[in-house]
PDB file of N, CA and C in Angstrom:
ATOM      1  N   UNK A   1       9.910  -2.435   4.018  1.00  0.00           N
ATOM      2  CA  UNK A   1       9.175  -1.872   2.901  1.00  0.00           C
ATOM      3  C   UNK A   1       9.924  -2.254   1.624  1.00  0.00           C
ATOM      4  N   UNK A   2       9.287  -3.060   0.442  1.00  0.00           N
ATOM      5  CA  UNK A   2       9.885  -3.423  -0.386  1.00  0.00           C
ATOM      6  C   UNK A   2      10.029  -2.161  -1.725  1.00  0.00           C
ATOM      7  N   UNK A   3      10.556  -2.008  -2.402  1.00  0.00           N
ATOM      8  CA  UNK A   3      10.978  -1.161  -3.597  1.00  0.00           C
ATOM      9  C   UNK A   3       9.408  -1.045  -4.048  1.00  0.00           C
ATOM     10  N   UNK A   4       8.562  -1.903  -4.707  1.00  0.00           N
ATOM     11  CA  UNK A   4       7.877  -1.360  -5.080  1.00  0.00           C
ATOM     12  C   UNK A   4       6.575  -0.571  -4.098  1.00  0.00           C
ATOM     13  N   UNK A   5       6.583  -0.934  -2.608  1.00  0.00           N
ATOM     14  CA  UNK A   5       5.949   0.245  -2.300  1.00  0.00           C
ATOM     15  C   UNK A   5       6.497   1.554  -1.802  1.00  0.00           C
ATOM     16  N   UNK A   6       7.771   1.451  -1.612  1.00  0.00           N
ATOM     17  CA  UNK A   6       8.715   2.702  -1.715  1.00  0.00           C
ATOM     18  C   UNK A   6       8.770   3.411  -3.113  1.00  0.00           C
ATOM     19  N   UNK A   7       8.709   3.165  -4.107  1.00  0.00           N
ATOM     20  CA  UNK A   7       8.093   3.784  -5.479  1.00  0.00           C
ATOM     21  C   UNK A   7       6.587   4.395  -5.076  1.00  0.00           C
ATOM     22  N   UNK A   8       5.630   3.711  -4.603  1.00  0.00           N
ATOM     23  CA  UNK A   8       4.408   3.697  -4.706  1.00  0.00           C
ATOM     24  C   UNK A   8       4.245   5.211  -3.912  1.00  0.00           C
ATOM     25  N   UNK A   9       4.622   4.870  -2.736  1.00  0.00           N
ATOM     26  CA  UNK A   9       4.975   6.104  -1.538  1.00  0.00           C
ATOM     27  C   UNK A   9       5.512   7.855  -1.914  1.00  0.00           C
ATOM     28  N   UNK A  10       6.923   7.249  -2.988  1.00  0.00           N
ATOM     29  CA  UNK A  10       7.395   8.014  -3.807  1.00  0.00           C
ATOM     30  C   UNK A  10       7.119   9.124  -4.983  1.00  0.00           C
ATOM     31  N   UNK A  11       5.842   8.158  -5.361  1.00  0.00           N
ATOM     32  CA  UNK A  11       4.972   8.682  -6.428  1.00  0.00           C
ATOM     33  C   UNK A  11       4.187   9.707  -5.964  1.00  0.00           C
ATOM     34  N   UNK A  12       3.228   8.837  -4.503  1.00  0.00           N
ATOM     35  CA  UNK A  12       2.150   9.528  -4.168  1.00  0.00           C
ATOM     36  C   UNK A  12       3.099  11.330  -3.816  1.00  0.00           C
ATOM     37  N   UNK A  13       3.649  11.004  -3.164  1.00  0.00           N
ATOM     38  CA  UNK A  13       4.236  12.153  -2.635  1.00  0.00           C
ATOM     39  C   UNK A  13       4.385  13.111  -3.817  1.00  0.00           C
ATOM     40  N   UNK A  14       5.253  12.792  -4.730  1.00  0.00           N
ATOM     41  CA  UNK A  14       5.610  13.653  -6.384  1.00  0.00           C
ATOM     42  C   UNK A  14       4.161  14.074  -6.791  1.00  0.00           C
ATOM     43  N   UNK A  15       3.162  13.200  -6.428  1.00  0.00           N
ATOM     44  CA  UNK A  15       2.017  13.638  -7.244  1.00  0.00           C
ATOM     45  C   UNK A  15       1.444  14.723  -5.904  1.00  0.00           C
ATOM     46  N   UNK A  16       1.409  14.459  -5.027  1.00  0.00           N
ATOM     47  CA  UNK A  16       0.378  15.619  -4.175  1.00  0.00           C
ATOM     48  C   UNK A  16       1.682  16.744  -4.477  1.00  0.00           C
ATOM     49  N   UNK A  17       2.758  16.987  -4.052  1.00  0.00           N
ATOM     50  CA  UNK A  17       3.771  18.224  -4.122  1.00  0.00           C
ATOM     51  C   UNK A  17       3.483  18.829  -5.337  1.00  0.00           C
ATOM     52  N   UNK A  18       3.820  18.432  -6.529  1.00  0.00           N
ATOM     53  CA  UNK A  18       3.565  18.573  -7.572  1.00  0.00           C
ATOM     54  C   UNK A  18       2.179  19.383  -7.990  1.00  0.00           C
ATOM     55  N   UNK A  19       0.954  18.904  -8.156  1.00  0.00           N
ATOM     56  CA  UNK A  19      -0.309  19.423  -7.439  1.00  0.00           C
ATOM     57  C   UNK A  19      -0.773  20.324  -6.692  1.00  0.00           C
ATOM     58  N   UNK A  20       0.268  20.299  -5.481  1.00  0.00           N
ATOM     59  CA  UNK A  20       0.131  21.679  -4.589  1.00  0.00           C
ATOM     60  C   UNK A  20       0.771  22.720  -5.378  1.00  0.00           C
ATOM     61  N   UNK A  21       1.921  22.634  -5.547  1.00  0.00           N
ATOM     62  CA  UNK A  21       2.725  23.879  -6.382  1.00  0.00           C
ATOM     63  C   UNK A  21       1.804  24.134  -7.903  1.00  0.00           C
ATOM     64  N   UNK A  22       1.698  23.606  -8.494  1.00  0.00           N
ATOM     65  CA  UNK A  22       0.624  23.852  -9.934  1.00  0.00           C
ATOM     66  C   UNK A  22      -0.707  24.853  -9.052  1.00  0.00           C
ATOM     67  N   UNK A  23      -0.753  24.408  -8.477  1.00  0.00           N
ATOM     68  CA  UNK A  23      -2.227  24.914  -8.141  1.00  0.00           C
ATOM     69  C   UNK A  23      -2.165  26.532  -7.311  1.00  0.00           C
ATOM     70  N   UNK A  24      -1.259  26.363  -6.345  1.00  0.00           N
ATOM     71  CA  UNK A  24      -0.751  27.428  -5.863  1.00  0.00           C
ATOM     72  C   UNK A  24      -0.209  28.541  -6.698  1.00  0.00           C
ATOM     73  N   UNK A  25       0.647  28.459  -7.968  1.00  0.00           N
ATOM     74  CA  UNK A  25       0.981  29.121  -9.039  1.00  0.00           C
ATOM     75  C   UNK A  25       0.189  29.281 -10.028  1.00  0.00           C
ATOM     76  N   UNK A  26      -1.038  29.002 -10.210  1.00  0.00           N
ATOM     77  CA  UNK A  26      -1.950  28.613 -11.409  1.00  0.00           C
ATOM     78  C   UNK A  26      -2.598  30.240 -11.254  1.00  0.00           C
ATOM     79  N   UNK A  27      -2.426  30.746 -12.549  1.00  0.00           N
ATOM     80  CA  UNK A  27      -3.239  31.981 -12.440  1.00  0.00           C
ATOM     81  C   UNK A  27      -4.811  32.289 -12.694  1.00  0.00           C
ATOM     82  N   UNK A  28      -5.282  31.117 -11.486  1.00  0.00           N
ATOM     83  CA  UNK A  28      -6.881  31.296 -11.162  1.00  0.00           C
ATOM     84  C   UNK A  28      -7.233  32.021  -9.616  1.00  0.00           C
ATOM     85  N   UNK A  29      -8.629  32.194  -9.694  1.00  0.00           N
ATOM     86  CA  UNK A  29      -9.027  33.158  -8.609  1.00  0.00           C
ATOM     87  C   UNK A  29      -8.580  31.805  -7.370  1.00  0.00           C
ATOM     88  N   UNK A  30      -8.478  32.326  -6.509  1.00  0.00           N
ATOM     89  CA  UNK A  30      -8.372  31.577  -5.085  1.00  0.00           C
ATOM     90  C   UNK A  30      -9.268  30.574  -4.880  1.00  0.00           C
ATOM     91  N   UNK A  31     -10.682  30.307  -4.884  1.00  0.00           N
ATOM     92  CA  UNK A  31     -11.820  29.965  -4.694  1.00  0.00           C
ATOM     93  C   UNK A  31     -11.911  28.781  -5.652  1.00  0.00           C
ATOM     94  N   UNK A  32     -11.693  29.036  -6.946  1.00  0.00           N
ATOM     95  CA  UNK A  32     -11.130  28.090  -7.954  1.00  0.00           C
ATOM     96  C   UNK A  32      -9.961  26.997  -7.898  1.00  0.00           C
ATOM     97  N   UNK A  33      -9.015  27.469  -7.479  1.00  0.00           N
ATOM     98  CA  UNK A  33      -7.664  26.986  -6.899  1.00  0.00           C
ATOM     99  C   UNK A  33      -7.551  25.889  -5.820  1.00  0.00           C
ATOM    100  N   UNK A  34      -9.102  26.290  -4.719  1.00  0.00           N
ATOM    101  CA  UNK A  34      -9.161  25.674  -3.513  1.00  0.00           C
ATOM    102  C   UNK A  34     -10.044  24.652  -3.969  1.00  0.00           C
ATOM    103  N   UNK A  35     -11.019  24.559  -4.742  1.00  0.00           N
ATOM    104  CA  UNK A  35     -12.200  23.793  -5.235  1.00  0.00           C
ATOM    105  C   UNK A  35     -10.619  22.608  -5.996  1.00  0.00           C
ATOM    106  N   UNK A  36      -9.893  22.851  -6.566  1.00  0.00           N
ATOM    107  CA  UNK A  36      -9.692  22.241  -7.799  1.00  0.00           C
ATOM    108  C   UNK A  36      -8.386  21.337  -6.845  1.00  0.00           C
ATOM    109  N   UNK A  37      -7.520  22.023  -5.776  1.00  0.00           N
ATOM    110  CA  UNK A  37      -6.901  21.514  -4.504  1.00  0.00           C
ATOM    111  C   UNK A  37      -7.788  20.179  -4.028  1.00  0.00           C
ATOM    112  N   UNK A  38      -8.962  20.976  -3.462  1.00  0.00           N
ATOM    113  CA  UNK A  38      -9.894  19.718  -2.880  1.00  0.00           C
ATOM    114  C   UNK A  38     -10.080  18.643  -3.738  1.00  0.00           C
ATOM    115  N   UNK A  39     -10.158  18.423  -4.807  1.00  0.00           N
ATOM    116  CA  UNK A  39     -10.766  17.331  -5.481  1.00  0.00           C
ATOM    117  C   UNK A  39      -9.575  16.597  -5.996  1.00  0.00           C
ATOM    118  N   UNK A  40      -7.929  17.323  -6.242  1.00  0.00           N
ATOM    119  CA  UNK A  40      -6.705  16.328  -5.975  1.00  0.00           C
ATOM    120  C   UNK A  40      -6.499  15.618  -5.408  1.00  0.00           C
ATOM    121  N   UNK A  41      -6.812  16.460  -3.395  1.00  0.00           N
ATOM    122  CA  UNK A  41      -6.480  15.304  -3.017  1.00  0.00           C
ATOM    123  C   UNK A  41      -7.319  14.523  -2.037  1.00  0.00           C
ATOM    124  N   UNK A  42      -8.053  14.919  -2.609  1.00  0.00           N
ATOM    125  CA  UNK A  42      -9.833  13.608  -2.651  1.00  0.00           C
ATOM    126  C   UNK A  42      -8.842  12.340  -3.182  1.00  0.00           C
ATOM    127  N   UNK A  43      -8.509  12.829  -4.789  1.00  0.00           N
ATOM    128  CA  UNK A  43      -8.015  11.643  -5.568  1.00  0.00           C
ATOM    129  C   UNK A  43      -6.835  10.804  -4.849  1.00  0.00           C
ATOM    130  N   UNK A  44      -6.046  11.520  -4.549  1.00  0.00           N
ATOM    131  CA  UNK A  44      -4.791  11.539  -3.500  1.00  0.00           C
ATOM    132  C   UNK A  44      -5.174  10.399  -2.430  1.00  0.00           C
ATOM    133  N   UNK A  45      -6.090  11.085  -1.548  1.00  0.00           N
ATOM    134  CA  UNK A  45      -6.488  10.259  -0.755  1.00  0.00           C
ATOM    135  C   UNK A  45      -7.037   8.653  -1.150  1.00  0.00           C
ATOM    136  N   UNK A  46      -8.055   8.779  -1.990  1.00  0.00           N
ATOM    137  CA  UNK A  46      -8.358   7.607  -2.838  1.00  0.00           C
ATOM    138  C   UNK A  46      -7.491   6.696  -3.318  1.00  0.00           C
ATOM    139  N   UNK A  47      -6.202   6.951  -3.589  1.00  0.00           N
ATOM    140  CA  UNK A  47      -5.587   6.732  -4.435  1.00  0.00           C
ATOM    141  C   UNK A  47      -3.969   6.141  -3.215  1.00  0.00           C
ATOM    142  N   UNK A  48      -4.143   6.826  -2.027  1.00  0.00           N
ATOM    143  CA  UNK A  48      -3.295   6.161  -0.830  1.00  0.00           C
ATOM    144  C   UNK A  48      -4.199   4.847  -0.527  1.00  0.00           C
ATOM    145  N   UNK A  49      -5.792   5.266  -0.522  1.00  0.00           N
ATOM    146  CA  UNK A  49      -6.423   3.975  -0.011  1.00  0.00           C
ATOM    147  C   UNK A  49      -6.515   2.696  -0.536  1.00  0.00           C
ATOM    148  N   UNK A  50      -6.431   3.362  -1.992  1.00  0.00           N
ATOM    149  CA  UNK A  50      -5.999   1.735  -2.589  1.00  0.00           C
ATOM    150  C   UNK A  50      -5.079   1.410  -2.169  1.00  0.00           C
ATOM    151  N   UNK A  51      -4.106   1.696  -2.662  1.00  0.00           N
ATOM    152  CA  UNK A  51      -2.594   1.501  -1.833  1.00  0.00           C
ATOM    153  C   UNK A  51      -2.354   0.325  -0.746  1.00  0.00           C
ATOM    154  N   UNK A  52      -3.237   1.378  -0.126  1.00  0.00           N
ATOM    155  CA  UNK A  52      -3.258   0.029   1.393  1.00  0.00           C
ATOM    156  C   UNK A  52      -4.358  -0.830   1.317  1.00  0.00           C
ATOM    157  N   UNK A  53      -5.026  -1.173   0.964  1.00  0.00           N
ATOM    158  CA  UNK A  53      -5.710  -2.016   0.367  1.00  0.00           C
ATOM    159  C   UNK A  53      -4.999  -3.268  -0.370  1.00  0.00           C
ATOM    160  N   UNK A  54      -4.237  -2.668  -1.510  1.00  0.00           N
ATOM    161  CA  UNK A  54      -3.240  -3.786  -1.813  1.00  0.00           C
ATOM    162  C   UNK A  54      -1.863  -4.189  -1.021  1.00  0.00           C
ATOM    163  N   UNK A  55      -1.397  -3.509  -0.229  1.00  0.00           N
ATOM    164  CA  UNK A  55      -0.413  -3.903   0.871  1.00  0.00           C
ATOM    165  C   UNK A  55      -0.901  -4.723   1.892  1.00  0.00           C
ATOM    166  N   UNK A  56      -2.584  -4.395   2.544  1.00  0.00           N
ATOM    167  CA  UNK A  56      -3.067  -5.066   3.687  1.00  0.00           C
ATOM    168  C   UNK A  56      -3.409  -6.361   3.064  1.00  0.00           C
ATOM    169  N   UNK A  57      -3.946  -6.669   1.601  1.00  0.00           N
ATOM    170  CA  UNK A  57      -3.556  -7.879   0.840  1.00  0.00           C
ATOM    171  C   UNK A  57      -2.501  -8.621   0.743  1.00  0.00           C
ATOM    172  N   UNK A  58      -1.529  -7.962   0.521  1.00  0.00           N
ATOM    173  CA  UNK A  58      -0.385  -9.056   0.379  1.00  0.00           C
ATOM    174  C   UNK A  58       0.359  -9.398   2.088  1.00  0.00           C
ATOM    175  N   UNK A  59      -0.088  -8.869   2.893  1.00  0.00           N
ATOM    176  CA  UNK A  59       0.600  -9.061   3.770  1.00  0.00           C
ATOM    177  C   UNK A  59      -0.593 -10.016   4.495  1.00  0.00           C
ATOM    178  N   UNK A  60      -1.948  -9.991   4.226  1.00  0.00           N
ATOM    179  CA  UNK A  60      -2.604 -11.106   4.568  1.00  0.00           C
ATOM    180  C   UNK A  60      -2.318 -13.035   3.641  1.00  0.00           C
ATOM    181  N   UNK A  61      -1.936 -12.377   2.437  1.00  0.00           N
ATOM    182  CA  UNK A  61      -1.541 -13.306   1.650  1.00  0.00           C
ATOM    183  C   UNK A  61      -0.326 -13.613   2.435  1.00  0.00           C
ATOM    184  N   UNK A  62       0.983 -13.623   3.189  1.00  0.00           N
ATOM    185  CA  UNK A  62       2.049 -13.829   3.584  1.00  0.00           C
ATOM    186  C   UNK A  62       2.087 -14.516   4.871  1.00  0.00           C
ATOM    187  N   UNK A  63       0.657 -13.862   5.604  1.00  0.00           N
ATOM    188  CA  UNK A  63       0.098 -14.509   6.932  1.00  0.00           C
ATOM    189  C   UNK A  63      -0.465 -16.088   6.643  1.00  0.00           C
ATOM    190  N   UNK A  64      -0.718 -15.942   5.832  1.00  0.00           N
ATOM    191  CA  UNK A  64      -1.506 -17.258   5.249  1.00  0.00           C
ATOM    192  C   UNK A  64      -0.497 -18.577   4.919  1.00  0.00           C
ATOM    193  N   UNK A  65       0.445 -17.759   4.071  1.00  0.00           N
ATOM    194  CA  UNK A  65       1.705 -19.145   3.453  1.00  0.00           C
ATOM    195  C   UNK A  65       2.439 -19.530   4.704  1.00  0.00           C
ATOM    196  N   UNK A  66       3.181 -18.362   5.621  1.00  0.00           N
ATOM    197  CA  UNK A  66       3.466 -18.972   6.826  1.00  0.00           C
ATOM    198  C   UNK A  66       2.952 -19.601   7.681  1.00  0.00           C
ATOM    199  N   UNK A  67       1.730 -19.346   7.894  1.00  0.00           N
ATOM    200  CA  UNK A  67       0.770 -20.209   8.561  1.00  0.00           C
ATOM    201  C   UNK A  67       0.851 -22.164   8.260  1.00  0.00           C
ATOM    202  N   UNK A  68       0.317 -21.612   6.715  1.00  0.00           N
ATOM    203  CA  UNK A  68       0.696 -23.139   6.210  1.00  0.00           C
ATOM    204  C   UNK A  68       2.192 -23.923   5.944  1.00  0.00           C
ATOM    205  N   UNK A  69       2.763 -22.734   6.312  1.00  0.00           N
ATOM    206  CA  UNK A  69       4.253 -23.808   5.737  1.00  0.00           C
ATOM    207  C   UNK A  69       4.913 -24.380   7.412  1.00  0.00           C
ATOM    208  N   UNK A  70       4.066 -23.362   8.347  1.00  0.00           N
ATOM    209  CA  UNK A  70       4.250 -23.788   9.720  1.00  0.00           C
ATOM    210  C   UNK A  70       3.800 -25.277   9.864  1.00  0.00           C
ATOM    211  N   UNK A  71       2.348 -25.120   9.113  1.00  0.00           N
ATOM    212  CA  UNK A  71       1.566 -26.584   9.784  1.00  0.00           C
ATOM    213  C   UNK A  71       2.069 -27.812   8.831  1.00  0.00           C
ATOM    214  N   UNK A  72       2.451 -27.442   7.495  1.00  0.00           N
ATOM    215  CA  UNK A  72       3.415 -28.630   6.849  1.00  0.00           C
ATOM    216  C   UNK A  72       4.379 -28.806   7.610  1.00  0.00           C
ATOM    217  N   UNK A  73       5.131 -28.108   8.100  1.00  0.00           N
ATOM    218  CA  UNK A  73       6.558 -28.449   9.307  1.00  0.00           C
ATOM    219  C   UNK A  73       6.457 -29.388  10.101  1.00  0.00           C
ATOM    220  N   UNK A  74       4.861 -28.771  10.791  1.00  0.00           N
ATOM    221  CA  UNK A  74       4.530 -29.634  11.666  1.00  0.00           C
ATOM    222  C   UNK A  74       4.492 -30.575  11.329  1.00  0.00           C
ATOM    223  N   UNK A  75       3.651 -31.243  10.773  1.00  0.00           N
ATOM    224  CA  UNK A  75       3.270 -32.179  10.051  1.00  0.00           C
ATOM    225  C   UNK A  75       4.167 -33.164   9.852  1.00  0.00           C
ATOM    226  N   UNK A  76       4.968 -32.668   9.381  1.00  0.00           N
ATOM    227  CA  UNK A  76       6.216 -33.637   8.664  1.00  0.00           C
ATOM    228  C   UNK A  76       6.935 -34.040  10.338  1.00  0.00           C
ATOM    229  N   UNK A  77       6.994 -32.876  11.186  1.00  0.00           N
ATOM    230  CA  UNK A  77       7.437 -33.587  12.079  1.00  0.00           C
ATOM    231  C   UNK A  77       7.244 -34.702  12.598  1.00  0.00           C
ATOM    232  N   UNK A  78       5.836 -34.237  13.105  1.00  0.00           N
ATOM    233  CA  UNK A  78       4.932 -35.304  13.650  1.00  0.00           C
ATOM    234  C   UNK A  78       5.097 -36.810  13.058  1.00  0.00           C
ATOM    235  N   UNK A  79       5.252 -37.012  12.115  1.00  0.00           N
ATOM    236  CA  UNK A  79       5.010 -38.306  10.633  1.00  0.00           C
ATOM    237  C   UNK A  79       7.186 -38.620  11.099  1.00  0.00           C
ATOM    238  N   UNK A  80       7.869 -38.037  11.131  1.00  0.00           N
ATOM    239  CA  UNK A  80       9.256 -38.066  11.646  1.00  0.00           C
ATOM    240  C   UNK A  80       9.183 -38.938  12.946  1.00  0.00           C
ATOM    241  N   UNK A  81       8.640 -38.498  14.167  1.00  0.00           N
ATOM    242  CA  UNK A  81       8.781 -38.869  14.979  1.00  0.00           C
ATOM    243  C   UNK A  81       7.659 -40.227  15.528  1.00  0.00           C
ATOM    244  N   UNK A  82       6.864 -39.923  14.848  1.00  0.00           N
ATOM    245  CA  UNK A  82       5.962 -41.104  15.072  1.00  0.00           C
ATOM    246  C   UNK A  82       6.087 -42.589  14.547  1.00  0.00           C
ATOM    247  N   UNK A  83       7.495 -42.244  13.347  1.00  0.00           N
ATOM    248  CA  UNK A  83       8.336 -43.378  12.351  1.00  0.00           C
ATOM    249  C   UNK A  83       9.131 -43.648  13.349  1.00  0.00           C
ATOM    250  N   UNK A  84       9.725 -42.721  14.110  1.00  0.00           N
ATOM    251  CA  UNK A  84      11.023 -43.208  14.861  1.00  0.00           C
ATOM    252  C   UNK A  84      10.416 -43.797  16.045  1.00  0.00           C
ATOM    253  N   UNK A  85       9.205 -43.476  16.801  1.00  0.00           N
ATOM    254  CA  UNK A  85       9.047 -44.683  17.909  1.00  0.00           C
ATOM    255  C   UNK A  85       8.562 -45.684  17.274  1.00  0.00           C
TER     256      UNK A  85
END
């Protein structure tokens, strides 16, 4: 896990804790409290899904360069050994 999704992780967490305690201490009726809970971490949730959305991106982006830097390898091999017979 690189730093910036260990920040990312970091955040989310500060932001739902954070959120829970405000809300839990907030001097509104219960019913209010729970409505206003739910729609945090709606956002929360939303807001992990991007998340992975851009992680399952870059790690498809990473599948991809190795892929190709495999078949340049190859490649070059192939063109190596086909010089030498």
């Amino acid at each position: 896990m690189n730093n910036t999704s260990k920040s990312a992780a970091l955040l989310l967490a500060g932001l739902a804790a954070g959120v829970t305690l405000g809300i839990l201490f907030a001097p509104k009726k219960g019913k209010e409290n729970r409505e206003k809970l739910a729609k945090s971490l709606i956002g929360l949730r939303d807001a992990a899904a991007d998340q992975m959305d851009n992680l399952m991106t870059i790690a498809d982006n990473v599948i991809i360069t190795m892929r190709n830097r495999n078949d340049m390898y190859a490649n070059q091999h192939d063109d190596i050994e086909n010089a030498i017979i």
